[in-house]
C-alpha atoms as a PDB file:
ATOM      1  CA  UNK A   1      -9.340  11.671   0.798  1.00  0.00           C
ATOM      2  CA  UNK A   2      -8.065   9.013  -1.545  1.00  0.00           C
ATOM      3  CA  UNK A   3     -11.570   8.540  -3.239  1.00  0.00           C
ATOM      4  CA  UNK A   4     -11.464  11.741  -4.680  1.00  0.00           C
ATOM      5  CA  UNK A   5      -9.417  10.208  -7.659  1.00  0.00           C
ATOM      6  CA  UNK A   6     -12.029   7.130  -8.200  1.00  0.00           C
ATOM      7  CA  UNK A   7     -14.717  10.337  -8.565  1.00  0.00           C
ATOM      8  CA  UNK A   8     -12.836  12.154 -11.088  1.00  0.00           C
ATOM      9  CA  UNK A   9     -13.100   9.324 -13.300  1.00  0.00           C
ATOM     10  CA  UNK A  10     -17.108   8.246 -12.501  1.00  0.00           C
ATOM     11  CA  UNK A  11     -16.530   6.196 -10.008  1.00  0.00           C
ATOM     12  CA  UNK A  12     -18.407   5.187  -7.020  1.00  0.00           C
ATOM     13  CA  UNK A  13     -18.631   2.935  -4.125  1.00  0.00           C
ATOM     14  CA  UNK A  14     -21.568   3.280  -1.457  1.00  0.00           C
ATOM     15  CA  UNK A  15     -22.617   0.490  -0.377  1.00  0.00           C
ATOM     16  CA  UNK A  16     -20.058  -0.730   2.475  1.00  0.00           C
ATOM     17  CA  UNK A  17     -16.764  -0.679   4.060  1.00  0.00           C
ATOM     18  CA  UNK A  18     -14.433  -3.091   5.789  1.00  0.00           C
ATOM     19  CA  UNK A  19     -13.009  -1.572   9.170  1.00  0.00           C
ATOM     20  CA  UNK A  20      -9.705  -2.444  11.066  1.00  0.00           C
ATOM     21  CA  UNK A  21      -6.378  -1.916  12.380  1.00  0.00           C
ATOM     22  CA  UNK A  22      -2.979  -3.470  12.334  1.00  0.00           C
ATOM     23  CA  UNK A  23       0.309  -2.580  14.789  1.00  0.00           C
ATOM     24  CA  UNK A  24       3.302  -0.864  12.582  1.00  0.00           C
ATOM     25  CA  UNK A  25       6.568  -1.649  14.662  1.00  0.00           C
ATOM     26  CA  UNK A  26       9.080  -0.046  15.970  1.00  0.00           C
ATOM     27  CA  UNK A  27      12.159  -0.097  17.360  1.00  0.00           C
ATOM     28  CA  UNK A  28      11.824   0.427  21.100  1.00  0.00           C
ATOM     29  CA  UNK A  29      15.135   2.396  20.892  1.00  0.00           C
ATOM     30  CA  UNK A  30      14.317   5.209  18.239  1.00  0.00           C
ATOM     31  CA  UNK A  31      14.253   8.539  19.264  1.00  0.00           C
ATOM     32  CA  UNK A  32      13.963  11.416  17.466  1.00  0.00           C
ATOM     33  CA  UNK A  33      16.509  14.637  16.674  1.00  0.00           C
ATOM     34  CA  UNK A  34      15.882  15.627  20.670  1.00  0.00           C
ATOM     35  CA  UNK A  35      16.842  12.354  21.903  1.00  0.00           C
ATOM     36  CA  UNK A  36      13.112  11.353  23.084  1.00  0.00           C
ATOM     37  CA  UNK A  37      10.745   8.805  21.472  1.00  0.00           C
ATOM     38  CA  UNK A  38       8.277   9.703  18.702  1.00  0.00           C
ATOM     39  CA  UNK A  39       5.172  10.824  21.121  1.00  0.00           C
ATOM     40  CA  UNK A  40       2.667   8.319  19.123  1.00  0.00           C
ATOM     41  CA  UNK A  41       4.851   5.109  19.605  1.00  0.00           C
ATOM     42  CA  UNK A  42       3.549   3.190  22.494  1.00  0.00           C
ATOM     43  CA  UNK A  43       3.010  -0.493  23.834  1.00  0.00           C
ATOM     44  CA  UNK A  44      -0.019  -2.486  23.082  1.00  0.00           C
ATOM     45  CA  UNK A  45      -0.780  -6.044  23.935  1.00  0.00           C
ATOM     46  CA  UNK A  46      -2.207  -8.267  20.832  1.00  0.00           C
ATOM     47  CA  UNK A  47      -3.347 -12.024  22.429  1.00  0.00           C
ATOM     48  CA  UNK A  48      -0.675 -12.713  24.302  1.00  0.00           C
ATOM     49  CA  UNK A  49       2.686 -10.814  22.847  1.00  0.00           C
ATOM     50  CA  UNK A  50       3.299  -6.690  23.265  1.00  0.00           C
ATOM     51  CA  UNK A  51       4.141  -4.961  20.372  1.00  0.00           C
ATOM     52  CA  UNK A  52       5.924  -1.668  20.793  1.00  0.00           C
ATOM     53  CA  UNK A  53       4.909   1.076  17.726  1.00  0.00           C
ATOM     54  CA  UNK A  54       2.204   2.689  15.895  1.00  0.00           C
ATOM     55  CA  UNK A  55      -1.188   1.641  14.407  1.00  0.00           C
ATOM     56  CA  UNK A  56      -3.331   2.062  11.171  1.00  0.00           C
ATOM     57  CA  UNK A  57      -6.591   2.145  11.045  1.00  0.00           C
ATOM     58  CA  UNK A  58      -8.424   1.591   8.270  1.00  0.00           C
ATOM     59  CA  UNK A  59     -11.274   1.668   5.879  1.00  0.00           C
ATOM     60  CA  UNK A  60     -11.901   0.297   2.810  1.00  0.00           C
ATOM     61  CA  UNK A  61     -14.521  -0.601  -0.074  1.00  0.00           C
ATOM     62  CA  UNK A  62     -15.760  -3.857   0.893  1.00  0.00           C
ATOM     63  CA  UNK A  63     -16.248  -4.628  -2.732  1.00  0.00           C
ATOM     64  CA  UNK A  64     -13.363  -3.747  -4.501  1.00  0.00           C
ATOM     65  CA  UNK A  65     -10.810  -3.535  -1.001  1.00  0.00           C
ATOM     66  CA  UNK A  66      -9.414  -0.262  -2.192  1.00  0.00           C
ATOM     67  CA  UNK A  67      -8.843   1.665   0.778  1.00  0.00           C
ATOM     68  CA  UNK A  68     -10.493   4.478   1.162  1.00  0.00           C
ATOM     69  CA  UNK A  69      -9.531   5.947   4.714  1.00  0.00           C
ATOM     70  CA  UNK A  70      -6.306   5.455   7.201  1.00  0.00           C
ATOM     71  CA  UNK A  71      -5.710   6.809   9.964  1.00  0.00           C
ATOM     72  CA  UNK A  72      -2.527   6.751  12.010  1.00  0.00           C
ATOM     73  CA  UNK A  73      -2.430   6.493  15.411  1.00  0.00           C
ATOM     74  CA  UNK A  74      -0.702   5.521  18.413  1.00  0.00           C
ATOM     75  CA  UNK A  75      -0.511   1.663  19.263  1.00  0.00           C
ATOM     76  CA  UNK A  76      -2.391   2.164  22.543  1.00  0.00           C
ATOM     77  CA  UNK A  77      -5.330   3.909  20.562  1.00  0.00           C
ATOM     78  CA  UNK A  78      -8.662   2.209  21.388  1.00  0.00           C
ATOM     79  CA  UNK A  79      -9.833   0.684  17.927  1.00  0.00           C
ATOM     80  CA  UNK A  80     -13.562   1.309  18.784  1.00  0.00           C
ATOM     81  CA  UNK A  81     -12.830   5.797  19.018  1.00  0.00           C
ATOM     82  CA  UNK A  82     -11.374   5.785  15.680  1.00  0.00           C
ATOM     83  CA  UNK A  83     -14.440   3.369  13.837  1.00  0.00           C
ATOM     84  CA  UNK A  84     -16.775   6.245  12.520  1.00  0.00           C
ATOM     85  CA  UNK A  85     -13.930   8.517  10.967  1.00  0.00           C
ATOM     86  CA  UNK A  86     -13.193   5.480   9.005  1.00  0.00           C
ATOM     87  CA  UNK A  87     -16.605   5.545   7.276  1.00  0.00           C
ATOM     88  CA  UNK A  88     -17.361   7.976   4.414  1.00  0.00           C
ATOM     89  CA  UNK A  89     -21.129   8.410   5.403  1.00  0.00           C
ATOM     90  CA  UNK A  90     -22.922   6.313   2.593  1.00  0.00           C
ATOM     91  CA  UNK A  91     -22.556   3.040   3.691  1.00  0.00           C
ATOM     92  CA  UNK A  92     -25.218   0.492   3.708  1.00  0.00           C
ATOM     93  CA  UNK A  93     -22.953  -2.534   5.259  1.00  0.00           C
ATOM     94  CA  UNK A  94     -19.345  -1.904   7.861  1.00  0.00           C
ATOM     95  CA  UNK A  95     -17.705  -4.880   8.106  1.00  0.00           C
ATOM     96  CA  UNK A  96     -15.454  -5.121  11.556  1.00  0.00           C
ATOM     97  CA  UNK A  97     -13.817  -7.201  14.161  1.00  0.00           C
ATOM     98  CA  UNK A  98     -14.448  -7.584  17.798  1.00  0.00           C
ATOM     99  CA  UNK A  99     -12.144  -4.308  17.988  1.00  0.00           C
ATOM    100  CA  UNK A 100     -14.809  -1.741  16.662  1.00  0.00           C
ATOM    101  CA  UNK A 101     -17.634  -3.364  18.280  1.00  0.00           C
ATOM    102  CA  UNK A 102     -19.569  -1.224  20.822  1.00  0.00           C
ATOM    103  CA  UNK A 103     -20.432   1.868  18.574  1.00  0.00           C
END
């Protein structure tokens, strides 16, 4: 996890995170060694345009913004089923958009 550096050198951060997700994009034409399209690469729709690719979600201190959490998954991925593995447990605040809403 990337705060174990941070803890090494006495540093904490409990008390919240921001929460979200953006698209990575890619070609709809890459294909891997056996001629097929990386497995995780899929469409999603973001207001009105598709985007074809990956996303990140992510967590970080909402004091300091260093990221503490990311998580790569598939465009079509559901923000709200990734929002609790992007919180390291001690939070007081979590700071999210409409996407993570519901849990």
């Amino acid at each position: 996890m990337v705060n174990v550096l941070p803890q090494r050198h006495g540093m904490t951060f409990k008390t919240g995170t921001v929460v979200g997700a953006t698209l990575i994009s890619a070609p709809s034409s890459t294909q891997n060694s056996s001629g097929k399209c990386d497995p995780q690469t899929h469409q999603a729709k973001k207001g009105n345009n598709w985007h074809f690719g990956m996303k990140a979600h992510i967590g970080a201190y909402a004091e300091s913004g260093l990221v503490q959490t990311v998580i790569r998954a598939a465009a079509s991925v559901n923000d709200v089923t990734q929002g609790h593995a992007l919180l390291h447990g001690r939070e007081r605040e979590v700071f999210t958009d409409a996407g993570y809403h519901g849990r």
